[in-house]
N, C-alpha and C. Protein backbone atom coordinates (compact mmCIF):
# COMPACT_ATOMS: atom_id res chain seq x y z
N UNK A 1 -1.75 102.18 -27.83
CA UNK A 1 -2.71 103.00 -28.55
C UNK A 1 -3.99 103.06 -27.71
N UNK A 2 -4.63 104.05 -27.52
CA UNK A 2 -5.22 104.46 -27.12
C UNK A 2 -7.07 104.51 -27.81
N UNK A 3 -8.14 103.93 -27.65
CA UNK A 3 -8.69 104.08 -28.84
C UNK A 3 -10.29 104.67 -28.21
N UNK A 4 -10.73 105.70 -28.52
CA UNK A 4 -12.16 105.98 -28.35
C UNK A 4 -13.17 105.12 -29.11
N UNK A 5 -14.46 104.58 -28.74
CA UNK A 5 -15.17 104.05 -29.61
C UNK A 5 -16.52 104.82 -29.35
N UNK A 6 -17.97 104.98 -29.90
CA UNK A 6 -18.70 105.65 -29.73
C UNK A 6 -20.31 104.82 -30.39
N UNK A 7 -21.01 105.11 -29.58
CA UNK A 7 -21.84 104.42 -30.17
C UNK A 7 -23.31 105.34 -30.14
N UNK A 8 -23.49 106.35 -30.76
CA UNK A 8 -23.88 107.55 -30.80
C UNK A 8 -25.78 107.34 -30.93
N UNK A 9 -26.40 108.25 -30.20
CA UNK A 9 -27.94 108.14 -30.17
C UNK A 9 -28.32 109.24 -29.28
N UNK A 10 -29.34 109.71 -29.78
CA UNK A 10 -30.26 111.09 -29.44
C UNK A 10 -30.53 111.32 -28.58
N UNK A 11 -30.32 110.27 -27.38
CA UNK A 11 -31.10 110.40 -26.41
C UNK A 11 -30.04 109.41 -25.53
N UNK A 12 -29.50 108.23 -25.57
CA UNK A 12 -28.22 108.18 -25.13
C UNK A 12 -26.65 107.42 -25.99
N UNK A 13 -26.07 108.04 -25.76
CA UNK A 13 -24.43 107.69 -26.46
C UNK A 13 -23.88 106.82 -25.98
N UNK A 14 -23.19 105.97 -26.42
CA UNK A 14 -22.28 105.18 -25.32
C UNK A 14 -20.93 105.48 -25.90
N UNK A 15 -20.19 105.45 -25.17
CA UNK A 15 -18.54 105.49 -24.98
C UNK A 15 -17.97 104.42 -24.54
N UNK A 16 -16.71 104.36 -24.76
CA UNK A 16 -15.91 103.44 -24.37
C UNK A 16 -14.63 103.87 -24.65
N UNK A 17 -13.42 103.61 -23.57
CA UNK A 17 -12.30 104.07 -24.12
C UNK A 17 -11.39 102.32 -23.69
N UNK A 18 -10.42 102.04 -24.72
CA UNK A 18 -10.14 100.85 -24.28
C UNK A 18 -8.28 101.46 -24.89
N UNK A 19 -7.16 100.53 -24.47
CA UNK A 19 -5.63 100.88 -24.52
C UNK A 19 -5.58 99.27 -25.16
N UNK A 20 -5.06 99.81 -26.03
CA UNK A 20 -4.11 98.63 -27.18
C UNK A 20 -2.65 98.47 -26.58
N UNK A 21 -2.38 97.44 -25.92
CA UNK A 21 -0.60 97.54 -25.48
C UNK A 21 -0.62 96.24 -26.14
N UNK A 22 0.78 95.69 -27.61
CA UNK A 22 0.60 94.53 -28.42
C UNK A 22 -0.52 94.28 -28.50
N UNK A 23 -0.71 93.44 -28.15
CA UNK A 23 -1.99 92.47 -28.49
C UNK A 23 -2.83 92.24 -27.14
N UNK A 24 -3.11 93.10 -25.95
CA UNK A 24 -3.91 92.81 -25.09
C UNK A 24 -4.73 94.30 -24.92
N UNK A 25 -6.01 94.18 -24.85
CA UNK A 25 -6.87 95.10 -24.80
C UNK A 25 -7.01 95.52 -23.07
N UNK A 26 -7.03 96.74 -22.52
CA UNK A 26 -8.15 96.75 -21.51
C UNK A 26 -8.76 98.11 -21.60
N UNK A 27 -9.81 97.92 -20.45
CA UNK A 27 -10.69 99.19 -20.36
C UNK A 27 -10.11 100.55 -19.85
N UNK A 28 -10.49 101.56 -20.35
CA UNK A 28 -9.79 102.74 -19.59
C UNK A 28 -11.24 103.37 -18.79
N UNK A 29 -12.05 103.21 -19.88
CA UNK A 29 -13.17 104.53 -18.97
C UNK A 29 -14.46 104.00 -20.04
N UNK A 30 -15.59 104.40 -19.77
CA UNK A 30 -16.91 104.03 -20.72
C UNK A 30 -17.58 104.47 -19.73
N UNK A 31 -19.00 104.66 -20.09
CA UNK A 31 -20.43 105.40 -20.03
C UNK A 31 -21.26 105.07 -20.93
N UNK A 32 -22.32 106.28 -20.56
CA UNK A 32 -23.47 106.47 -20.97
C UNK A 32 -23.74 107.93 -20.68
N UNK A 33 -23.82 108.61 -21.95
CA UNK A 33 -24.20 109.77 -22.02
C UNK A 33 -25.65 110.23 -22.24
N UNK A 34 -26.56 110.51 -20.82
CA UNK A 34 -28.08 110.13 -21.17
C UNK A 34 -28.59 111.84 -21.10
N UNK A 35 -29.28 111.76 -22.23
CA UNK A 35 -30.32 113.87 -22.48
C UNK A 35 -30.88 113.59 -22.26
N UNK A 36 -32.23 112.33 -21.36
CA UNK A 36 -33.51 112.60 -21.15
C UNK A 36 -34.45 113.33 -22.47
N UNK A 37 -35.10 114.07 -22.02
CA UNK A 37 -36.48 114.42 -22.90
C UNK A 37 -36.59 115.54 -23.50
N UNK A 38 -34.93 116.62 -23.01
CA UNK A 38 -34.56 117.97 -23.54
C UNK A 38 -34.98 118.15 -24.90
N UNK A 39 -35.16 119.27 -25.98
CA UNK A 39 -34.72 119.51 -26.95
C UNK A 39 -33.86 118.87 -27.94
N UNK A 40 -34.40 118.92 -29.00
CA UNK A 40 -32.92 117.88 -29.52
C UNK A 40 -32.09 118.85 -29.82
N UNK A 41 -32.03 120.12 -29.91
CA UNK A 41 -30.89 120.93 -29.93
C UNK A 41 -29.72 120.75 -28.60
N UNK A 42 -30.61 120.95 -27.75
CA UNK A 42 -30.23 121.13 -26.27
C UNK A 42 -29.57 119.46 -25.74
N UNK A 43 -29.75 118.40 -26.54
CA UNK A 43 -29.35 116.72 -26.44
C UNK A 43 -28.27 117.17 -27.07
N UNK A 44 -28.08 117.18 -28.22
CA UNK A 44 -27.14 117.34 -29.28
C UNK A 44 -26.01 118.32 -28.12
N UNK A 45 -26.10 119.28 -27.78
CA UNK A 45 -25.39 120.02 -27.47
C UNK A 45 -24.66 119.29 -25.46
N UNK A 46 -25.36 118.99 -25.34
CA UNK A 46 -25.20 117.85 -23.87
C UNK A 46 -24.37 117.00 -24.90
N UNK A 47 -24.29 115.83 -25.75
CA UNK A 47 -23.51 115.25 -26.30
C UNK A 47 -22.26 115.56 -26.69
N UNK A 48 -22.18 116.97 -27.19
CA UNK A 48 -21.00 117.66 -28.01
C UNK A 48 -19.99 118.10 -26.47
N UNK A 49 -20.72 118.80 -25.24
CA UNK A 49 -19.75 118.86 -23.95
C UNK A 49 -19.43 117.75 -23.51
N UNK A 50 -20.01 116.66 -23.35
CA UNK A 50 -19.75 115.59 -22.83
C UNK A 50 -18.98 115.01 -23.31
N UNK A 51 -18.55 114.59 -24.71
CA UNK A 51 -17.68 113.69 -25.28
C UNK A 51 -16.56 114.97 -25.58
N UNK A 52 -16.83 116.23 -25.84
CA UNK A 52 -15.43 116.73 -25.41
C UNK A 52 -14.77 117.20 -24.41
N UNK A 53 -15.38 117.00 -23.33
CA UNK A 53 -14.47 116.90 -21.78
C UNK A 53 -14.13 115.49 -21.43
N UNK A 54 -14.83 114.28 -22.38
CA UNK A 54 -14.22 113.02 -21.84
C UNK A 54 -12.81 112.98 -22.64
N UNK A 55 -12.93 113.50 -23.77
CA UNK A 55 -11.60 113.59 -24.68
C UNK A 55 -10.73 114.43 -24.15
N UNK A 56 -10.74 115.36 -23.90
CA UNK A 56 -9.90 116.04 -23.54
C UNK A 56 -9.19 115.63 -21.96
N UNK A 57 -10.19 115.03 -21.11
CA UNK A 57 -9.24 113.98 -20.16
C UNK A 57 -9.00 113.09 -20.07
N UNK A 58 -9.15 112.46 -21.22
CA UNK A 58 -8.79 110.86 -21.23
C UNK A 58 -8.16 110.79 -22.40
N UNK A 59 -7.42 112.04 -23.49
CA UNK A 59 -7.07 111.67 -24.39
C UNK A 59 -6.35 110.18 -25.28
N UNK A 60 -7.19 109.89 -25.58
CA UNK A 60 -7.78 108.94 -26.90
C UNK A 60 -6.60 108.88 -28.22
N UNK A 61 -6.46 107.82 -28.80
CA UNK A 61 -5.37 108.87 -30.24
C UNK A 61 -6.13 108.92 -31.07
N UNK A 62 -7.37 107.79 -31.32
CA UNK A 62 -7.90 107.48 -32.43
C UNK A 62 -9.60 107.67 -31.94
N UNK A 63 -10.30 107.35 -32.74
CA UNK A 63 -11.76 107.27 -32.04
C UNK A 63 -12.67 106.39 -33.20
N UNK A 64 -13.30 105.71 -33.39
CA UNK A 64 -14.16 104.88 -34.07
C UNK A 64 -15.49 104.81 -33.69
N UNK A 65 -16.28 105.17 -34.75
CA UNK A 65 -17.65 105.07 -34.92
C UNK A 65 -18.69 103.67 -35.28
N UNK A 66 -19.94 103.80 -35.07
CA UNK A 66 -20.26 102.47 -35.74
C UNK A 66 -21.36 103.61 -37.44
N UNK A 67 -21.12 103.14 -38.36
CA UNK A 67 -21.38 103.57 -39.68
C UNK A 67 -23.44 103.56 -39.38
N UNK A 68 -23.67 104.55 -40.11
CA UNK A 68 -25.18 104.36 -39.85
C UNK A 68 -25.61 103.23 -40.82
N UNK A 69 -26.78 102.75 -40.50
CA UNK A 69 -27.25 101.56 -41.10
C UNK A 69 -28.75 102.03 -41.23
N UNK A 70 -29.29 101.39 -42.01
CA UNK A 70 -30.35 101.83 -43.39
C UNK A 70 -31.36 101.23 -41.84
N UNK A 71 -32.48 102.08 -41.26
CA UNK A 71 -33.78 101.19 -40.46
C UNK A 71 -34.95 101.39 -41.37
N UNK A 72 -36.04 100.95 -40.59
CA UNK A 72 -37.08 101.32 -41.00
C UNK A 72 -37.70 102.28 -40.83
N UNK A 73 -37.44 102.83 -39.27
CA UNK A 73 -37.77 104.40 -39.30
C UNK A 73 -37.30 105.64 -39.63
N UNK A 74 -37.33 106.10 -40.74
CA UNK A 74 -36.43 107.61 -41.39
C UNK A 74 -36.47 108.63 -40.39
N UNK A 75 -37.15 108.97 -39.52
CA UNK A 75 -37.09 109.97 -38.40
C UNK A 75 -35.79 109.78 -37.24
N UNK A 76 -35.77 108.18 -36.58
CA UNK A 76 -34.75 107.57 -36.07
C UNK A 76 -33.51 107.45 -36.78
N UNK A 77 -33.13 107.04 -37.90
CA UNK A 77 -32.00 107.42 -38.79
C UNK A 77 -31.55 108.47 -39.13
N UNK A 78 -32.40 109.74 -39.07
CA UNK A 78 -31.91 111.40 -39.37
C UNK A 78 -31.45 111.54 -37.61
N UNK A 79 -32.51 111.18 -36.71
CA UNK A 79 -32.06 111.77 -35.63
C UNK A 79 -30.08 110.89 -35.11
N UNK A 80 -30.27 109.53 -35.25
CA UNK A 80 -28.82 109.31 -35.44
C UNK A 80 -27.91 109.55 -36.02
N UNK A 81 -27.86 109.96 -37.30
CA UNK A 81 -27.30 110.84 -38.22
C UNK A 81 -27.09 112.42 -37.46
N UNK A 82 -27.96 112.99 -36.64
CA UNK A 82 -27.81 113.82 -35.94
C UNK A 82 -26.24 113.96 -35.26
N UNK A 83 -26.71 112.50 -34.45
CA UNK A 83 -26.21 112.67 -33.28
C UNK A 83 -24.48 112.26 -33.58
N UNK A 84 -24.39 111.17 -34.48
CA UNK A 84 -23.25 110.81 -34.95
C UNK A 84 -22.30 111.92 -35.41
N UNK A 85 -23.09 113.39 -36.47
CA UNK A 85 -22.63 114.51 -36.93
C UNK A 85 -22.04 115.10 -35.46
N UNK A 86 -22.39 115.12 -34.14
CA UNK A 86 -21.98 116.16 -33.30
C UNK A 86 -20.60 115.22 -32.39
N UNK A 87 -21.13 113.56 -32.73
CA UNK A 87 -19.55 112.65 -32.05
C UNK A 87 -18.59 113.48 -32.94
N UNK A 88 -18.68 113.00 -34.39
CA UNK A 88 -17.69 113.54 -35.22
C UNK A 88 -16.91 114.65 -34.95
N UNK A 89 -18.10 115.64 -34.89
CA UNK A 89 -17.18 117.35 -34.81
C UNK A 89 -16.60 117.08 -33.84
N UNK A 90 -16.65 116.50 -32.49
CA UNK A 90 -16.04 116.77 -31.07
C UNK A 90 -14.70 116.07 -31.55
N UNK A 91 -15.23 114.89 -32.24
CA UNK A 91 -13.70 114.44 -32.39
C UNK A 91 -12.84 115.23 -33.17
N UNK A 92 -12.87 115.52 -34.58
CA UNK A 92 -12.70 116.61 -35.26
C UNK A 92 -11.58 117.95 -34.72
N UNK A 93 -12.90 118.74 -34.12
CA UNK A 93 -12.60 119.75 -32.83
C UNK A 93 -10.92 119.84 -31.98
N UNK A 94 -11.15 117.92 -31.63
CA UNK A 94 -9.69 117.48 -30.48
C UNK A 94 -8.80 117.20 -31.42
N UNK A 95 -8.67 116.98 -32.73
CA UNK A 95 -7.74 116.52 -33.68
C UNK A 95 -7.66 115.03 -33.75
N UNK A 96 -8.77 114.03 -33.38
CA UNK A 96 -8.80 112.67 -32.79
C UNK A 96 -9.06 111.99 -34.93
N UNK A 97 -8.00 111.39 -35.56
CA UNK A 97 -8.68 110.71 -36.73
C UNK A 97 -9.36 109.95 -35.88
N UNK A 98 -10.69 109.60 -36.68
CA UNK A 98 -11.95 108.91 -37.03
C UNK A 98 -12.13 108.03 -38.16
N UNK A 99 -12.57 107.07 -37.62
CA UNK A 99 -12.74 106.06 -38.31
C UNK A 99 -14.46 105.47 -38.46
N UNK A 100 -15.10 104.52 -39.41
CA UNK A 100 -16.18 103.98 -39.16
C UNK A 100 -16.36 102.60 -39.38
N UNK A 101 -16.83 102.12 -38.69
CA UNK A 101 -17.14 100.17 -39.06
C UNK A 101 -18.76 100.11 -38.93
N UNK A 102 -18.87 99.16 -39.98
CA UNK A 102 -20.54 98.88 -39.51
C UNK A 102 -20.92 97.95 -38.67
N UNK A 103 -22.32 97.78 -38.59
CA UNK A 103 -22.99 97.08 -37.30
C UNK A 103 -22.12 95.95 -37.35
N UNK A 104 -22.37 95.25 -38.92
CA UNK A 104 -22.06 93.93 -38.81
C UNK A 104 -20.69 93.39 -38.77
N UNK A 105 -19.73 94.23 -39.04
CA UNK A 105 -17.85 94.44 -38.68
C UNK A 105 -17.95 94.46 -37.32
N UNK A 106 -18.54 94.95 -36.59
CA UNK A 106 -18.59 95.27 -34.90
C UNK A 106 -18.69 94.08 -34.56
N UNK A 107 -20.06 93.53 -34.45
CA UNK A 107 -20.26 92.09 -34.28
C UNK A 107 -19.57 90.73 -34.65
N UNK A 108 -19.37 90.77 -36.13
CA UNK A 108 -17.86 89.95 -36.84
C UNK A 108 -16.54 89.90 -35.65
N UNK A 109 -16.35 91.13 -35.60
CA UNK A 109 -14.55 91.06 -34.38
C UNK A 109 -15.10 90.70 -32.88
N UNK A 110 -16.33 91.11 -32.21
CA UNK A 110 -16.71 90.95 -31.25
C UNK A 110 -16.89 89.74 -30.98
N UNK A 111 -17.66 89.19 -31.44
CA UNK A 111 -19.21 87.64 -31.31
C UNK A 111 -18.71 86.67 -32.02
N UNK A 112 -18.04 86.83 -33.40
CA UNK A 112 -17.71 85.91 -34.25
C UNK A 112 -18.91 85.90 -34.95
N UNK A 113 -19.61 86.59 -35.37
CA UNK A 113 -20.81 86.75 -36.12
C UNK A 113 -21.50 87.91 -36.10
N UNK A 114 -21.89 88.38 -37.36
CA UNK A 114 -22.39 89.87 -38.01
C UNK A 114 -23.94 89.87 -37.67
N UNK A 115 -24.45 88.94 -37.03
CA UNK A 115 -26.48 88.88 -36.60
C UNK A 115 -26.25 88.98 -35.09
N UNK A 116 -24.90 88.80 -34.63
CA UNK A 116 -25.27 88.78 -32.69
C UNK A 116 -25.99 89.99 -31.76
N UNK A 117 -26.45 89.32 -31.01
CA UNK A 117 -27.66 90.54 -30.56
C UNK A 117 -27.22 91.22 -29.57
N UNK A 118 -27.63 92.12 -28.55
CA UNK A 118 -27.13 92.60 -27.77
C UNK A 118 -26.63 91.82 -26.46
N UNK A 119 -27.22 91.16 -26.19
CA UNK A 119 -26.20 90.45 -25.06
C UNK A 119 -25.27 89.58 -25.30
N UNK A 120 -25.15 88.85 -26.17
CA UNK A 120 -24.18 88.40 -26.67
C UNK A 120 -22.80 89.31 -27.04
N UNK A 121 -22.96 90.57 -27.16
CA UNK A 121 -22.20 92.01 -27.07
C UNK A 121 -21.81 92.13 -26.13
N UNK A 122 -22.89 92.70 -25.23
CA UNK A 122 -22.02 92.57 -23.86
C UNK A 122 -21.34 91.58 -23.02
N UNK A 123 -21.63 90.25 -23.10
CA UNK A 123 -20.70 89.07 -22.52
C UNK A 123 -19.63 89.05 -23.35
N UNK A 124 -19.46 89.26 -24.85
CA UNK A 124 -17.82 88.90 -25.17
C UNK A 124 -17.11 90.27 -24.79
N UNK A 125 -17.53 91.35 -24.79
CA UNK A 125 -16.91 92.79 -24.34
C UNK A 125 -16.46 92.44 -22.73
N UNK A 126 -17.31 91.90 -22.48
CA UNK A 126 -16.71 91.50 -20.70
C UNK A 126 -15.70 90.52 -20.76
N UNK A 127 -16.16 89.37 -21.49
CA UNK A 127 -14.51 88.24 -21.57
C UNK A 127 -13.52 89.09 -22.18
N UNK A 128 -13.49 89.76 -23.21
CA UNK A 128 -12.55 90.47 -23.90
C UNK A 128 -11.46 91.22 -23.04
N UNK A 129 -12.21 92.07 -22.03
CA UNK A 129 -12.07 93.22 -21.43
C UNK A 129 -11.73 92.57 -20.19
N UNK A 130 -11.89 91.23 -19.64
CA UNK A 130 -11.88 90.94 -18.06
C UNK A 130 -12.32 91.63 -17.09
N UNK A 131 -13.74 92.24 -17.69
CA UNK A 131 -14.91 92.96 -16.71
C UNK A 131 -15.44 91.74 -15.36
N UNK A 132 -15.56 92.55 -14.62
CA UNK A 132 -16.10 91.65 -13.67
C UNK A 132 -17.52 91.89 -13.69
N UNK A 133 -18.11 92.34 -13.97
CA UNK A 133 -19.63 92.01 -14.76
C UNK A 133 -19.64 93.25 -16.50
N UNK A 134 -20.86 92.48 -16.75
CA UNK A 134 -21.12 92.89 -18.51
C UNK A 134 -21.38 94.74 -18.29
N UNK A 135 -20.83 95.50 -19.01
CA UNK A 135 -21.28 96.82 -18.71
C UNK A 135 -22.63 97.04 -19.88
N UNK A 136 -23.03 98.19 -19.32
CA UNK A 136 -24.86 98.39 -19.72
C UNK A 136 -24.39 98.32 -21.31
N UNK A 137 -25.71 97.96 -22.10
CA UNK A 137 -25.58 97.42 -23.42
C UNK A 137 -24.79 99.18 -24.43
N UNK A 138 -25.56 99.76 -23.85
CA UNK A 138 -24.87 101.14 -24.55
C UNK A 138 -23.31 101.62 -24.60
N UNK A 139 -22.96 100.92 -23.48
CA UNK A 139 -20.99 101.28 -22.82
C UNK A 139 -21.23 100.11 -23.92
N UNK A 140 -21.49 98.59 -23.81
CA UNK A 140 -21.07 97.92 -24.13
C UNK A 140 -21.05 98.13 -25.74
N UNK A 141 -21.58 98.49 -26.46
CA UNK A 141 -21.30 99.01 -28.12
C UNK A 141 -20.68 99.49 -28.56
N UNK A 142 -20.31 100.28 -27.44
CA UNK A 142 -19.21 101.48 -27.42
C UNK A 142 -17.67 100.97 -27.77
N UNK A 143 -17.68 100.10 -26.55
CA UNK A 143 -16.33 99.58 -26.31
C UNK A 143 -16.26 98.24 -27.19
N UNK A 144 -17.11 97.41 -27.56
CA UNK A 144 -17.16 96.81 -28.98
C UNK A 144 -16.75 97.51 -30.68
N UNK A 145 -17.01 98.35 -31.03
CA UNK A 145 -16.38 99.83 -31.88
C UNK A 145 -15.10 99.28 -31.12
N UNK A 146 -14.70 100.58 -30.24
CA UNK A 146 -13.52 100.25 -30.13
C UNK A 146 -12.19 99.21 -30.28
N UNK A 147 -12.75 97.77 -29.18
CA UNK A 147 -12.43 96.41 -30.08
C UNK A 147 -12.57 96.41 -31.37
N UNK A 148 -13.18 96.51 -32.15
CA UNK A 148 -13.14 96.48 -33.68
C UNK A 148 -12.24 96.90 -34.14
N UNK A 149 -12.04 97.94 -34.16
CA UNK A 149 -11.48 99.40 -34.62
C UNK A 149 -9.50 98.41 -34.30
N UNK A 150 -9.33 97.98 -32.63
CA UNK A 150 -7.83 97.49 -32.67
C UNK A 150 -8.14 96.75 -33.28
N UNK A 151 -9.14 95.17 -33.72
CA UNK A 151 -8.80 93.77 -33.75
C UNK A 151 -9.17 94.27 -35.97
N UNK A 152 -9.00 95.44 -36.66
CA UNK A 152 -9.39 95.54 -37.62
C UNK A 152 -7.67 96.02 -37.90
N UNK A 153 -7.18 96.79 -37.21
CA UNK A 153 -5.47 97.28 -37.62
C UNK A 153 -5.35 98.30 -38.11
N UNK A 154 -6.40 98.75 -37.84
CA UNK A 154 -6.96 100.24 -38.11
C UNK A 154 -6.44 101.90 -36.83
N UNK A 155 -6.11 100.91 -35.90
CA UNK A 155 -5.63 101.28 -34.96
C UNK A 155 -4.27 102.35 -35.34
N UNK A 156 -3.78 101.43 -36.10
CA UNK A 156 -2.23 102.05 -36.20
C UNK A 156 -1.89 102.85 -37.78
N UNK A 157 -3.57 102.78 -38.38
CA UNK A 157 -3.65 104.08 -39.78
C UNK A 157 -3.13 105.76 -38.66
């Protein structure tokens, strides 16, 4: 199985594509999808080509999101809510089911704990994955989702 994970933001996305064979994970492909200071129409729309030319060559079966979570800034939460709405459609678009886990499910299958911070993310995504170094914290969220998404059994809905 094949699994997209996504870790969606206005300004940059992270991806991760990781292959479920039994019970051993590895990496296929991950990024960072960065819009700089464009428009947020014109971000949004850089997001929506980008994750559907990575899908469409790296076809994925499944794809997993991380669920929005309540912040303190309502401007930052609409604009992720944005951006999450345009992962969706692309996936949508490719026929990819979608799935969502929250922050603290991500962290739970990852870290062994729902408070772990970002580097602690990226070092178990690297033991997980047998990276030879930690990939940037944004791939690394990405491809954490993803881990989730197999180590949840959700994989094979």
């Amino acid at each position: 199985m094949r699994i997209l994970g996504i870790d969606p933001g206005s300004r940059a996305t992270g991806y991760g594509v990781i292959d479920l064979e039994r019970s051993k994970l590895s990496r296929v492909a991950g990024g960072v999808i960065r819009c700089g200071d464009d428009a947020l129409s014109e971000r949004l729309a850089q997001i929506d080509r980008a994750l559907s030319a990575m899908i469409a060559e790296i076809q994925p079966g499944v794809a997993a999101l991380e669920s929005v979570f309540a912040g303190r800034n309502p401007r930052s939460v609409l604009l992720l809510g944005q951006a999450r709405g345009v992962a969706l459609a692309a996936c949508a678009r490719a026929g990819l089911p979608t799935a969502e886990h929250a922050p603290t499910q991500v962290k739970l299958a990852v870290v062994g704990h729902g408070r772990a911070d970002k580097r602690q993310v990226q070092k178990m995504v690297q033991r997980l994955l047998g990276l030879a170094q930690a990939p940037s914290s944004d791939e690394a969220d990405a491809l954490a989702v993803a881990i989730c998404h197999a180590h949840r059994g959700s994989a094979w809905e």
